[in-house]
PDB file of N, CA and C in Angstrom:
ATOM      1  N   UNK A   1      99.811 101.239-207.997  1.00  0.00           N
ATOM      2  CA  UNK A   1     100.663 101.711-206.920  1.00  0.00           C
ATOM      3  C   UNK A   1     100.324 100.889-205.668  1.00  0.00           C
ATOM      4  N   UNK A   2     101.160 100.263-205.005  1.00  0.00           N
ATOM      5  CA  UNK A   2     100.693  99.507-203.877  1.00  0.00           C
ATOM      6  C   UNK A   2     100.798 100.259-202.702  1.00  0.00           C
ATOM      7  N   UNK A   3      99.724  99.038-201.636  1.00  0.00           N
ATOM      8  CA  UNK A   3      99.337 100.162-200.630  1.00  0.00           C
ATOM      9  C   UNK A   3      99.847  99.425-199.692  1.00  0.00           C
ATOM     10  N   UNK A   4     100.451  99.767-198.374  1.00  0.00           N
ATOM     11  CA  UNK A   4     100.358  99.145-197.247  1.00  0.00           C
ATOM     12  C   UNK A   4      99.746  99.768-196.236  1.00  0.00           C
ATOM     13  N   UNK A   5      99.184  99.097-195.585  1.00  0.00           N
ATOM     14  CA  UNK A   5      98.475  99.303-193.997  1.00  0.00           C
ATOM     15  C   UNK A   5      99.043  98.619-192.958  1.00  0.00           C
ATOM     16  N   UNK A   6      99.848  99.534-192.237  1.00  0.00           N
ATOM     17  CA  UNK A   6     100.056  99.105-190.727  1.00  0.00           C
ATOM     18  C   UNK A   6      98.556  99.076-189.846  1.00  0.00           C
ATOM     19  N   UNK A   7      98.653  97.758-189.343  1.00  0.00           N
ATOM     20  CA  UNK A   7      97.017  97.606-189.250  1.00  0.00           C
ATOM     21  C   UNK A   7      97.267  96.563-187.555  1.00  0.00           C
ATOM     22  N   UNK A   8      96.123  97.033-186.496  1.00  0.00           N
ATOM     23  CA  UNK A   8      95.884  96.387-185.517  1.00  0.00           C
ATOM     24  C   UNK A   8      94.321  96.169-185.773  1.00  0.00           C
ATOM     25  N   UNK A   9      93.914  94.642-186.340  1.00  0.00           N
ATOM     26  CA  UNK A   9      92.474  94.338-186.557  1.00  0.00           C
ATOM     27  C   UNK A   9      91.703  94.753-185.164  1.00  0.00           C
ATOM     28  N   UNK A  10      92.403  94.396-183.651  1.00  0.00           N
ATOM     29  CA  UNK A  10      91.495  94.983-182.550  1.00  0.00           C
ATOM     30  C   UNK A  10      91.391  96.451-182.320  1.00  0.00           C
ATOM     31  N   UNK A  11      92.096  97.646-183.589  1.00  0.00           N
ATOM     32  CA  UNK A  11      91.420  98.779-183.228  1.00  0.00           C
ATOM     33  C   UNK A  11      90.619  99.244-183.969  1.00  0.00           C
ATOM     34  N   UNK A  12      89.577 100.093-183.924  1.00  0.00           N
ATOM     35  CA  UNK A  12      88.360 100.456-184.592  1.00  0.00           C
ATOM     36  C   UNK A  12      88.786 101.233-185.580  1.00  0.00           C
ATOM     37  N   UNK A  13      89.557 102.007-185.604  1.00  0.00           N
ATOM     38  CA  UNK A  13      89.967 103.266-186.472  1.00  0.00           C
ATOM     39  C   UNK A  13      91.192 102.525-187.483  1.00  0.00           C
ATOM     40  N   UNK A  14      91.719 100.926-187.376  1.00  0.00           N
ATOM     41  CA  UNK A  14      92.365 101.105-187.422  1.00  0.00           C
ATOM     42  C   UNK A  14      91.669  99.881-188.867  1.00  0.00           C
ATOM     43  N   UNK A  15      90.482  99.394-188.500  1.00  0.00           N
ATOM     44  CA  UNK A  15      89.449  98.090-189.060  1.00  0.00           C
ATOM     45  C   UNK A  15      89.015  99.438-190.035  1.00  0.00           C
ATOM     46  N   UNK A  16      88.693 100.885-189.363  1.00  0.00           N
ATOM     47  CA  UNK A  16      87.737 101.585-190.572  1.00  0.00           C
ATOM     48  C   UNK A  16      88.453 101.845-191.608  1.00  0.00           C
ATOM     49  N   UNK A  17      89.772 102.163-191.577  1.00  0.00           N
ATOM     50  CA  UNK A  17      90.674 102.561-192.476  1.00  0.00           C
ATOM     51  C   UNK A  17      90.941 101.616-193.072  1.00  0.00           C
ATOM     52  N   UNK A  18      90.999 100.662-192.928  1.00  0.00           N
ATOM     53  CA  UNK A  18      91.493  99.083-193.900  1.00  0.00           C
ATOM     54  C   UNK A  18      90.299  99.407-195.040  1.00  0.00           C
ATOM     55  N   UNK A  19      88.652  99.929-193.985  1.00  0.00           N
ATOM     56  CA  UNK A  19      87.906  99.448-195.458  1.00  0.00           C
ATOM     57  C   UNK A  19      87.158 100.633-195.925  1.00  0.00           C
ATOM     58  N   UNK A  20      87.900 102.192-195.569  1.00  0.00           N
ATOM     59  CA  UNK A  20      88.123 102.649-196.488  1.00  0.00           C
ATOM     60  C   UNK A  20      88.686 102.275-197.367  1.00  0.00           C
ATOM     61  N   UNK A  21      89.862 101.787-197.577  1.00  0.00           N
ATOM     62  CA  UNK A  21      90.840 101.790-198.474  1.00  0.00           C
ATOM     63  C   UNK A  21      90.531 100.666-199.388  1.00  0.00           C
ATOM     64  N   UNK A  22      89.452  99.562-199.239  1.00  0.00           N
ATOM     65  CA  UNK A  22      88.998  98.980-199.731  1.00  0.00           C
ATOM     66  C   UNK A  22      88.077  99.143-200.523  1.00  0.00           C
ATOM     67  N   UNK A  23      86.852  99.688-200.166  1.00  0.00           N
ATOM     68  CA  UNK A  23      85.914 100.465-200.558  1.00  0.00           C
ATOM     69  C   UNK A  23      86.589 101.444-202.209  1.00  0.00           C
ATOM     70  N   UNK A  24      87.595 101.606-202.084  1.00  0.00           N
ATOM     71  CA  UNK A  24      88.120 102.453-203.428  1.00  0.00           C
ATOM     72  C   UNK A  24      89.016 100.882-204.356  1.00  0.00           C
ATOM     73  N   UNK A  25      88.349  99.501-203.622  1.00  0.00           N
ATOM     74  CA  UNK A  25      88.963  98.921-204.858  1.00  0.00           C
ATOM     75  C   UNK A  25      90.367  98.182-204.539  1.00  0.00           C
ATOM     76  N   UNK A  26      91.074  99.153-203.808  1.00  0.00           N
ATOM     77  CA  UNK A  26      92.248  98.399-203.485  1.00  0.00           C
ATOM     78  C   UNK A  26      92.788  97.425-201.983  1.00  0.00           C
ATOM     79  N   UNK A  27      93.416  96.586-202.559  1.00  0.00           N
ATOM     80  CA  UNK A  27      93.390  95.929-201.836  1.00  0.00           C
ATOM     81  C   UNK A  27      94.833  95.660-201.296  1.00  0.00           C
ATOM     82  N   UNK A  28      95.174  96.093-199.843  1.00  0.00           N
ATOM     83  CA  UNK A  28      96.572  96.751-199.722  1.00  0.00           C
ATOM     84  C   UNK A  28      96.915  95.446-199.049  1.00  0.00           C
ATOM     85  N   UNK A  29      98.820  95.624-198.790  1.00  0.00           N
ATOM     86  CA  UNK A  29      99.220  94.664-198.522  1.00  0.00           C
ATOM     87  C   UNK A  29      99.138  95.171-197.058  1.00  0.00           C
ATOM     88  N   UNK A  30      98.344  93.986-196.023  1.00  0.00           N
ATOM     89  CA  UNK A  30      98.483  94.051-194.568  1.00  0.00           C
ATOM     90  C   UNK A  30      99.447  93.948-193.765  1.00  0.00           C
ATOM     91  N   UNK A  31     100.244  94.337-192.854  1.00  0.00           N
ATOM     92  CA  UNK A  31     101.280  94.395-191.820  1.00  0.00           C
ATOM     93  C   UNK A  31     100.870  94.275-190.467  1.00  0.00           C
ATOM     94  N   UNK A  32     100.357  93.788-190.165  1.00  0.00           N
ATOM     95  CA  UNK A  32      99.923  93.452-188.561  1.00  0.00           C
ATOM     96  C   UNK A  32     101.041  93.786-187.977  1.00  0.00           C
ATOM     97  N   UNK A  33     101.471  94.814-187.577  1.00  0.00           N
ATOM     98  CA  UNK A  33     102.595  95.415-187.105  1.00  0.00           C
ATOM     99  C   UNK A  33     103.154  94.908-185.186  1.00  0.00           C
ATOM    100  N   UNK A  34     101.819  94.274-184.567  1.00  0.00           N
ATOM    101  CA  UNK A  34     102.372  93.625-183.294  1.00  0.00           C
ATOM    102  C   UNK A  34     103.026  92.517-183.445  1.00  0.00           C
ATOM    103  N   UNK A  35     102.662  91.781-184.553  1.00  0.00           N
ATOM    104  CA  UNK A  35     102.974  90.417-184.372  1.00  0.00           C
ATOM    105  C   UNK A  35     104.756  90.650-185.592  1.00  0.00           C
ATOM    106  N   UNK A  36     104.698  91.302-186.281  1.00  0.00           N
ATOM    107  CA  UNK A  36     105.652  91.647-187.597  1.00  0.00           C
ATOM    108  C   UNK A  36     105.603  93.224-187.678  1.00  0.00           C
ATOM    109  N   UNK A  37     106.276  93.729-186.539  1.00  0.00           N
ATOM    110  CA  UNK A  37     107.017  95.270-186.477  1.00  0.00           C
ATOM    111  C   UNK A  37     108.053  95.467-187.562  1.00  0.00           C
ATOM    112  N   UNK A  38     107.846  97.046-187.992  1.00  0.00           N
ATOM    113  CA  UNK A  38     108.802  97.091-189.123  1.00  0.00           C
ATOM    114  C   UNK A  38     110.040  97.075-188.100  1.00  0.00           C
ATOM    115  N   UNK A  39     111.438  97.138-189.049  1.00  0.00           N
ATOM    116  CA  UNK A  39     112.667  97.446-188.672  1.00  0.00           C
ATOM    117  C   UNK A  39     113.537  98.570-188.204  1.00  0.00           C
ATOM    118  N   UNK A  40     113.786  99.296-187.246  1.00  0.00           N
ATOM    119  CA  UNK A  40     114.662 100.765-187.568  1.00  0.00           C
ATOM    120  C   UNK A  40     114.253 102.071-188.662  1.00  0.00           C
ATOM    121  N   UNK A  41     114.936 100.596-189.911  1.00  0.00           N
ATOM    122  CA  UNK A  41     115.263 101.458-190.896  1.00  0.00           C
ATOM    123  C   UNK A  41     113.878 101.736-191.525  1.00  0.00           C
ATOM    124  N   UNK A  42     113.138 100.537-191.521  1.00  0.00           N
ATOM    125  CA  UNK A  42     111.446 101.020-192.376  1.00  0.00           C
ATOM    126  C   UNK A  42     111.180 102.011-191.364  1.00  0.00           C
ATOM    127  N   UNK A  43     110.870 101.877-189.789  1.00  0.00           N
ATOM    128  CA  UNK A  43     110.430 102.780-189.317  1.00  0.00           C
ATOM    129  C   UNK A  43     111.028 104.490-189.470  1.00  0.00           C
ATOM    130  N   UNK A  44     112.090 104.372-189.824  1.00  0.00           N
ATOM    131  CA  UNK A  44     112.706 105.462-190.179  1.00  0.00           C
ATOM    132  C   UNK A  44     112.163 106.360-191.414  1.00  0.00           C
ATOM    133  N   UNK A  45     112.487 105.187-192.679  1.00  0.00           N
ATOM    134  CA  UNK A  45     111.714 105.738-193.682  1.00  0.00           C
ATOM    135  C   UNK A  45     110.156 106.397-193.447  1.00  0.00           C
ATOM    136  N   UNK A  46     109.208 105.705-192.602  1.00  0.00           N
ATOM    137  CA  UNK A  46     107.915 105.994-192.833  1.00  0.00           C
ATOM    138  C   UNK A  46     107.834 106.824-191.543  1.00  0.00           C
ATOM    139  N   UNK A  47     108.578 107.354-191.048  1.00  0.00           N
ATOM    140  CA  UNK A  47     108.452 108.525-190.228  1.00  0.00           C
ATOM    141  C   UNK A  47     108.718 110.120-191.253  1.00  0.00           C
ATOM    142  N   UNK A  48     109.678 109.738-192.133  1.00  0.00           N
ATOM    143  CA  UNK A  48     110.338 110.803-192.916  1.00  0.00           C
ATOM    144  C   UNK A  48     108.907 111.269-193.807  1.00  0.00           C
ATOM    145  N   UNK A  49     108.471 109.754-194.478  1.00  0.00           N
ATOM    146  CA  UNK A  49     106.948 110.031-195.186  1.00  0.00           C
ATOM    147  C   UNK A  49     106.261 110.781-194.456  1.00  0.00           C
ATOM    148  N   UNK A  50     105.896 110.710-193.217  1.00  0.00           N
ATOM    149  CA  UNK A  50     104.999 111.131-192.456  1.00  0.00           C
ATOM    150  C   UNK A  50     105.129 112.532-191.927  1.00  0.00           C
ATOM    151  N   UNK A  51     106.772 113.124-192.180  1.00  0.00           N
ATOM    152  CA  UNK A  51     107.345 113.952-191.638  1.00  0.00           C
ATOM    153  C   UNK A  51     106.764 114.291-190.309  1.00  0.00           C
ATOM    154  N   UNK A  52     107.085 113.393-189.434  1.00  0.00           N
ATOM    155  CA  UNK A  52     107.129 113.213-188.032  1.00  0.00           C
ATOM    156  C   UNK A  52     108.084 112.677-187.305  1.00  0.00           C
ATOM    157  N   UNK A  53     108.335 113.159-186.130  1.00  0.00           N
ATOM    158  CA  UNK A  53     109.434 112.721-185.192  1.00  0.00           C
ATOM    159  C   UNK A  53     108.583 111.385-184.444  1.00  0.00           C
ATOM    160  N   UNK A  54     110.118 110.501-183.859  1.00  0.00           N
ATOM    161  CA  UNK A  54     108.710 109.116-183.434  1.00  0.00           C
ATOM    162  C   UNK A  54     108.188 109.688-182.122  1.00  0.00           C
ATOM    163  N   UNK A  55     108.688 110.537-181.651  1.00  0.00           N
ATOM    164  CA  UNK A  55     107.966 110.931-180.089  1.00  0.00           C
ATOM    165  C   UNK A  55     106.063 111.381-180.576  1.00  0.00           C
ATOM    166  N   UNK A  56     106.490 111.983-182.047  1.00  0.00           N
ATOM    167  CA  UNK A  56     104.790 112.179-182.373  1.00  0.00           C
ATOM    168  C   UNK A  56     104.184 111.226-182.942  1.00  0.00           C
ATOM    169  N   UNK A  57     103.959 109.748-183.002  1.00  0.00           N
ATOM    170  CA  UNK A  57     103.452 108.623-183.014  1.00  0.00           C
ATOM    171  C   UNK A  57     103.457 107.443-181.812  1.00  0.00           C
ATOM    172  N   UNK A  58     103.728 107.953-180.885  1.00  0.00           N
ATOM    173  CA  UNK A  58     104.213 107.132-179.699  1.00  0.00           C
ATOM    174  C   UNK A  58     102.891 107.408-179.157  1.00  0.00           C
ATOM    175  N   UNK A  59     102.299 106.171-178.924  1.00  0.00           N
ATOM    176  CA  UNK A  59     101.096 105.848-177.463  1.00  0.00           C
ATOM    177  C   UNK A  59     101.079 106.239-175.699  1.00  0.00           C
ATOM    178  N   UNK A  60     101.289 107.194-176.283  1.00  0.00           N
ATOM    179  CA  UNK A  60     101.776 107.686-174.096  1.00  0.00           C
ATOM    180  C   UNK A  60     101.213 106.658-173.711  1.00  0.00           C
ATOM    181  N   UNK A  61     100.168 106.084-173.570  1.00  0.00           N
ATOM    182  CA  UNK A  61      99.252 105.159-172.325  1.00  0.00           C
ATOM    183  C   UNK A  61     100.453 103.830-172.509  1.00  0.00           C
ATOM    184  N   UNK A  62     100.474 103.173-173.691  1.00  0.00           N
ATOM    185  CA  UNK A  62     101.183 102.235-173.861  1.00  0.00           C
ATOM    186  C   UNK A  62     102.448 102.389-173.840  1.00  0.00           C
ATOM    187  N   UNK A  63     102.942 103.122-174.013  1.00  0.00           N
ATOM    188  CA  UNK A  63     104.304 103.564-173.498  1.00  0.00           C
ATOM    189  C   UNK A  63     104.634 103.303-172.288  1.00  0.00           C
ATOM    190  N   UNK A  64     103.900 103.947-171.171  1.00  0.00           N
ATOM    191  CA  UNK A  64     104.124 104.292-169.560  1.00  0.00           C
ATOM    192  C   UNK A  64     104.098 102.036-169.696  1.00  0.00           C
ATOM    193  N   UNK A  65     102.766 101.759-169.889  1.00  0.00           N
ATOM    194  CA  UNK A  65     102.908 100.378-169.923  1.00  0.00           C
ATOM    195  C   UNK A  65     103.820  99.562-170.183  1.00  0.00           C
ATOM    196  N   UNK A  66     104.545  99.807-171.186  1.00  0.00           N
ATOM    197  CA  UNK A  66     105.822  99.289-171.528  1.00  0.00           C
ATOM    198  C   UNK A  66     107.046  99.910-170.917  1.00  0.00           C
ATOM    199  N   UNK A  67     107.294 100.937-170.374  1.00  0.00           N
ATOM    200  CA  UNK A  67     107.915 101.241-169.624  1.00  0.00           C
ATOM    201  C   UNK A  67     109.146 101.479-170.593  1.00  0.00           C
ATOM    202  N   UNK A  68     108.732 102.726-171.852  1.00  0.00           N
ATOM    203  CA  UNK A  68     109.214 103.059-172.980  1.00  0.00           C
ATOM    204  C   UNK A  68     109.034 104.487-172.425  1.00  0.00           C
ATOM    205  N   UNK A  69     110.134 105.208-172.026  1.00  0.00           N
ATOM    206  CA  UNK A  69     110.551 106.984-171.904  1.00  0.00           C
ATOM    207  C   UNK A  69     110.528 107.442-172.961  1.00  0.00           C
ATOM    208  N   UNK A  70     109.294 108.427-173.137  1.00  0.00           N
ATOM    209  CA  UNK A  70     108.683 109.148-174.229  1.00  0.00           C
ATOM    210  C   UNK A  70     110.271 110.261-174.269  1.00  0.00           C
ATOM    211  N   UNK A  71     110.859 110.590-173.790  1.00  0.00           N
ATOM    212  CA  UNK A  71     111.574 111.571-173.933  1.00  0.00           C
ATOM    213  C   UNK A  71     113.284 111.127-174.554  1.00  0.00           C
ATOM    214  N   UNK A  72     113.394 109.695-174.730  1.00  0.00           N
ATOM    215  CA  UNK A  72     114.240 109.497-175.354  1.00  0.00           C
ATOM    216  C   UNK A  72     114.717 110.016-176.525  1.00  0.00           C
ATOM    217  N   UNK A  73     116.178 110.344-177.268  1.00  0.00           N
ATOM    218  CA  UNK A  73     116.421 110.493-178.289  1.00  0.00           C
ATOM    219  C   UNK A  73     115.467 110.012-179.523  1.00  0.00           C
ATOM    220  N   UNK A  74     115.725 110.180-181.209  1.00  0.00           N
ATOM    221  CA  UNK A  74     114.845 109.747-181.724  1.00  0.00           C
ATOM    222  C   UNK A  74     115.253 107.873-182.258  1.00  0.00           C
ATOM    223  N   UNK A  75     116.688 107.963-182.467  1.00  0.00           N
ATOM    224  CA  UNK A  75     117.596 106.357-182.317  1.00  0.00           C
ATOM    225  C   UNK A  75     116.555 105.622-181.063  1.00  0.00           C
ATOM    226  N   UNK A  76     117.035 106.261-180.367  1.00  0.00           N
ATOM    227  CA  UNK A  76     116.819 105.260-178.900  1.00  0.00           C
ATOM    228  C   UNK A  76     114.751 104.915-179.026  1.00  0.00           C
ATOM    229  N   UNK A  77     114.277 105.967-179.139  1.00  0.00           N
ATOM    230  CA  UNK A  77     112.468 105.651-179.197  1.00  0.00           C
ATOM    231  C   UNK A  77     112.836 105.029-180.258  1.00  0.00           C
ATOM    232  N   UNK A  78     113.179 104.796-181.650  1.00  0.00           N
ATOM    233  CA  UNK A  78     112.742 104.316-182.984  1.00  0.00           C
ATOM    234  C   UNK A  78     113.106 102.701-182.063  1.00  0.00           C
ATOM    235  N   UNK A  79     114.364 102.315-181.573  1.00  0.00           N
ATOM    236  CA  UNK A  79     114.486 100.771-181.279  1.00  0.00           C
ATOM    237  C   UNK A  79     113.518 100.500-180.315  1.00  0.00           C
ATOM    238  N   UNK A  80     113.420 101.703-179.595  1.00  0.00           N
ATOM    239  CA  UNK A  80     111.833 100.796-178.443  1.00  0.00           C
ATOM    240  C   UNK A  80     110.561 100.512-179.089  1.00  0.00           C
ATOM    241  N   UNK A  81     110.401 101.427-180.063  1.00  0.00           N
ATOM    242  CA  UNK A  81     108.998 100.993-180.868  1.00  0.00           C
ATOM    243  C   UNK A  81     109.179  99.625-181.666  1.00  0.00           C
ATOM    244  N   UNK A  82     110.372  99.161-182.004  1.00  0.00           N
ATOM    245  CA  UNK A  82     110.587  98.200-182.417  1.00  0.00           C
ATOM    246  C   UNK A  82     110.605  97.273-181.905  1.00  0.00           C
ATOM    247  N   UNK A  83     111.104  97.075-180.580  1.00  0.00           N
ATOM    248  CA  UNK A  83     111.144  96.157-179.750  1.00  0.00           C
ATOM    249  C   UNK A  83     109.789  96.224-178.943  1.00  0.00           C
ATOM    250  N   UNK A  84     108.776  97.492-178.929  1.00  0.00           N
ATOM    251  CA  UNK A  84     107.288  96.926-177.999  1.00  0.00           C
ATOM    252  C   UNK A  84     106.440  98.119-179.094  1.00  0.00           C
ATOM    253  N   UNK A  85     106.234  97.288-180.289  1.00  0.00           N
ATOM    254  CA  UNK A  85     105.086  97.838-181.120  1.00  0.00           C
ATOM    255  C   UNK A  85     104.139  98.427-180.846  1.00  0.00           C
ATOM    256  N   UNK A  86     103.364  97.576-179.839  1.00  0.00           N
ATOM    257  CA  UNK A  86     102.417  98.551-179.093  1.00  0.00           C
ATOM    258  C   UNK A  86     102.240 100.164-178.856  1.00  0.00           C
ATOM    259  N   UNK A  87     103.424 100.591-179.139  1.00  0.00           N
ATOM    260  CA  UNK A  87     103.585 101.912-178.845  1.00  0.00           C
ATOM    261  C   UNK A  87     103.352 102.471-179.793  1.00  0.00           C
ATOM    262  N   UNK A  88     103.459 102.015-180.981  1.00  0.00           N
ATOM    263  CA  UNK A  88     103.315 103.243-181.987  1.00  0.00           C
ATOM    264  C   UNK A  88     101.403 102.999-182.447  1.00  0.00           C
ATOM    265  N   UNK A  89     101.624 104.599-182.346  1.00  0.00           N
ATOM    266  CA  UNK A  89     100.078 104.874-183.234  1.00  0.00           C
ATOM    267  C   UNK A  89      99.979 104.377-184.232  1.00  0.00           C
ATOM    268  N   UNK A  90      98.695 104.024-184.462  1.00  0.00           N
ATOM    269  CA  UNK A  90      97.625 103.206-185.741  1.00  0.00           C
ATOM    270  C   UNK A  90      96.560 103.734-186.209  1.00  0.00           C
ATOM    271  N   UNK A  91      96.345 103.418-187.127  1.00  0.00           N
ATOM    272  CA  UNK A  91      97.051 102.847-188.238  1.00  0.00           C
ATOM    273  C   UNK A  91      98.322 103.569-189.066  1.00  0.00           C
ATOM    274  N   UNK A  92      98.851 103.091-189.826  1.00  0.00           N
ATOM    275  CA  UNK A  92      99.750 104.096-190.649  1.00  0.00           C
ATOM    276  C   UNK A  92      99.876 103.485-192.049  1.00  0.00           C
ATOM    277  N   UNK A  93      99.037 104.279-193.165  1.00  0.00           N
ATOM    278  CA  UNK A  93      98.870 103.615-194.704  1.00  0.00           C
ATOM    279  C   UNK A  93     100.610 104.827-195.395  1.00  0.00           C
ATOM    280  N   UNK A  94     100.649 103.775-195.999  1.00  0.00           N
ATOM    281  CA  UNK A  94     101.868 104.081-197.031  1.00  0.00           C
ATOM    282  C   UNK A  94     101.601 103.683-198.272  1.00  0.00           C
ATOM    283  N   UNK A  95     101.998 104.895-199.674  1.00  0.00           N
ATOM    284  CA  UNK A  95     101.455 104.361-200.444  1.00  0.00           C
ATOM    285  C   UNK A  95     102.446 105.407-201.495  1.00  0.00           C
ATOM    286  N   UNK A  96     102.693 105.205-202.747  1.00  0.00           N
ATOM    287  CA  UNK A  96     103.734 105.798-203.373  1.00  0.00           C
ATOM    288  C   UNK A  96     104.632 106.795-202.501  1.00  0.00           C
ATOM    289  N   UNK A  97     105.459 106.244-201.734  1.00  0.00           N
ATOM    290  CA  UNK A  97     106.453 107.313-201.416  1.00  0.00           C
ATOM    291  C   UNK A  97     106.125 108.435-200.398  1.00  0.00           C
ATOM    292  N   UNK A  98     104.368 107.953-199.712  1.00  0.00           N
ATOM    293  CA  UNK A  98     103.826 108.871-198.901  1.00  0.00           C
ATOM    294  C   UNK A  98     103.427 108.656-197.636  1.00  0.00           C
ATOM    295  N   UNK A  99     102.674 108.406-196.981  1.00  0.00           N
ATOM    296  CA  UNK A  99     102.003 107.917-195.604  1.00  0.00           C
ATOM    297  C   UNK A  99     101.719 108.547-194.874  1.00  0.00           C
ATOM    298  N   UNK A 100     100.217 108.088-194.440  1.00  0.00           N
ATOM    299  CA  UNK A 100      99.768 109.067-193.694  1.00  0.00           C
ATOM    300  C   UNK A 100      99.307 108.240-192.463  1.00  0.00           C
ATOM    301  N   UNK A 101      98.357 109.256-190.879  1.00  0.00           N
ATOM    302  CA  UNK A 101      98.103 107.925-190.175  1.00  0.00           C
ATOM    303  C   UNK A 101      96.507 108.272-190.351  1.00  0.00           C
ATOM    304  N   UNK A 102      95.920 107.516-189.814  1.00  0.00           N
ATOM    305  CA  UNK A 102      94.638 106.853-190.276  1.00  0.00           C
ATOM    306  C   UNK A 102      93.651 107.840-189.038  1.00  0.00           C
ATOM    307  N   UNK A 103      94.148 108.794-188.735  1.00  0.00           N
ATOM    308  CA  UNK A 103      93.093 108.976-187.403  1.00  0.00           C
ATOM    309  C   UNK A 103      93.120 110.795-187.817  1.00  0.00           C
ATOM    310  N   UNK A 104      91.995 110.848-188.294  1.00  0.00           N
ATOM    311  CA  UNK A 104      91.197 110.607-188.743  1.00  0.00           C
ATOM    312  C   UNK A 104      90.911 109.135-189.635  1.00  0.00           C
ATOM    313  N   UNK A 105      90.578 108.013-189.701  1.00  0.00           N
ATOM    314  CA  UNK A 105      90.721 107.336-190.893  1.00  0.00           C
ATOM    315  C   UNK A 105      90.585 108.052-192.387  1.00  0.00           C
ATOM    316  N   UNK A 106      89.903 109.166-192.678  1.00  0.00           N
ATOM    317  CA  UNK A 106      89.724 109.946-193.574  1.00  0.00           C
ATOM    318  C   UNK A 106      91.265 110.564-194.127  1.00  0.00           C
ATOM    319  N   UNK A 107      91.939 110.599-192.880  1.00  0.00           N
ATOM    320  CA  UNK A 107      93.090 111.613-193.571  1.00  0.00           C
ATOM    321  C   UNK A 107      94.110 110.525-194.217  1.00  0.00           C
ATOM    322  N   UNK A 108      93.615 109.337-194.445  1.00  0.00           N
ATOM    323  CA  UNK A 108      94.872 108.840-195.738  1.00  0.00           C
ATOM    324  C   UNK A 108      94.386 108.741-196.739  1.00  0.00           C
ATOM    325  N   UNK A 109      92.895 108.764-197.460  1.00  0.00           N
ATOM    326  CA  UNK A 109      92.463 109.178-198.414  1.00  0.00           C
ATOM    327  C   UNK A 109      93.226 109.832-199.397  1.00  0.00           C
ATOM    328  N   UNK A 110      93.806 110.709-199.105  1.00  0.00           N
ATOM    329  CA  UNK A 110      94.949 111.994-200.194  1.00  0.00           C
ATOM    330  C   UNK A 110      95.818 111.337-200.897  1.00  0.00           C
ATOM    331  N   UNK A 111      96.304 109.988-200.045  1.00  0.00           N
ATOM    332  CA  UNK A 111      97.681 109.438-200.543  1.00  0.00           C
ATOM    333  C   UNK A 111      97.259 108.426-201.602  1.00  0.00           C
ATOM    334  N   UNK A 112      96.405 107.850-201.506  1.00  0.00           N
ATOM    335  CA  UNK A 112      95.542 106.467-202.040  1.00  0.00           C
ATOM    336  C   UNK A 112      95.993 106.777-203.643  1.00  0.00           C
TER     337      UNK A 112
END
């Protein structure tokens, strides 16, 4: 079953969860999500996995920074996270049809 990790190597939680997920062997496909943000529609899908709205993965600090209104519709936040990645919380592992986010890094364990 393949794994992906939405992954920022400069965050800590985001480096521990990569090697959890390693540590069990597998070796997931990486997404450096600043440099190669998913699309709309992936972000769509892996919100549904997550069963979360994007206002509950959104970075308030980096948000205000980007000058991304947390209170937008969920259309309108899904294209700003797309257009300033930065905003969305990290990590986020996906893995048969599931995804979880990494903070705890422990809590994507379940999906693996």
């Amino acid at each position: 079953m393949p794994v992906t990790i939405y992954h920022n190597p400069r965050c800590s939680k985001s480096r521990t969860t990569l090697g959890l997920i390693q540590e069990r062997g597998i070796e997931p496909r990486i997404v450096e999500y600043l440099t190669d943000p998913p699309s709309a529609a992936e972000l769509k899908k892996i919100l549904a996995m997550l069963g979360k709205r994007p206002a509950e993965i959104l970075r308030r600090k980096e948000a205000k920074e980007e000058g991304v209104d947390p209170d937008l519709d969920d259309d309108a936040l899904i294209a700003a996270m797309v257009a300033h990645p930065r905003v969305i919380e990290r990590p986020i592992v996906v893995s048969g049809g599931k995804a979880a986010m990494g903070r705890p890094p422990e809590s994507v364990i379940d999906i693996l």
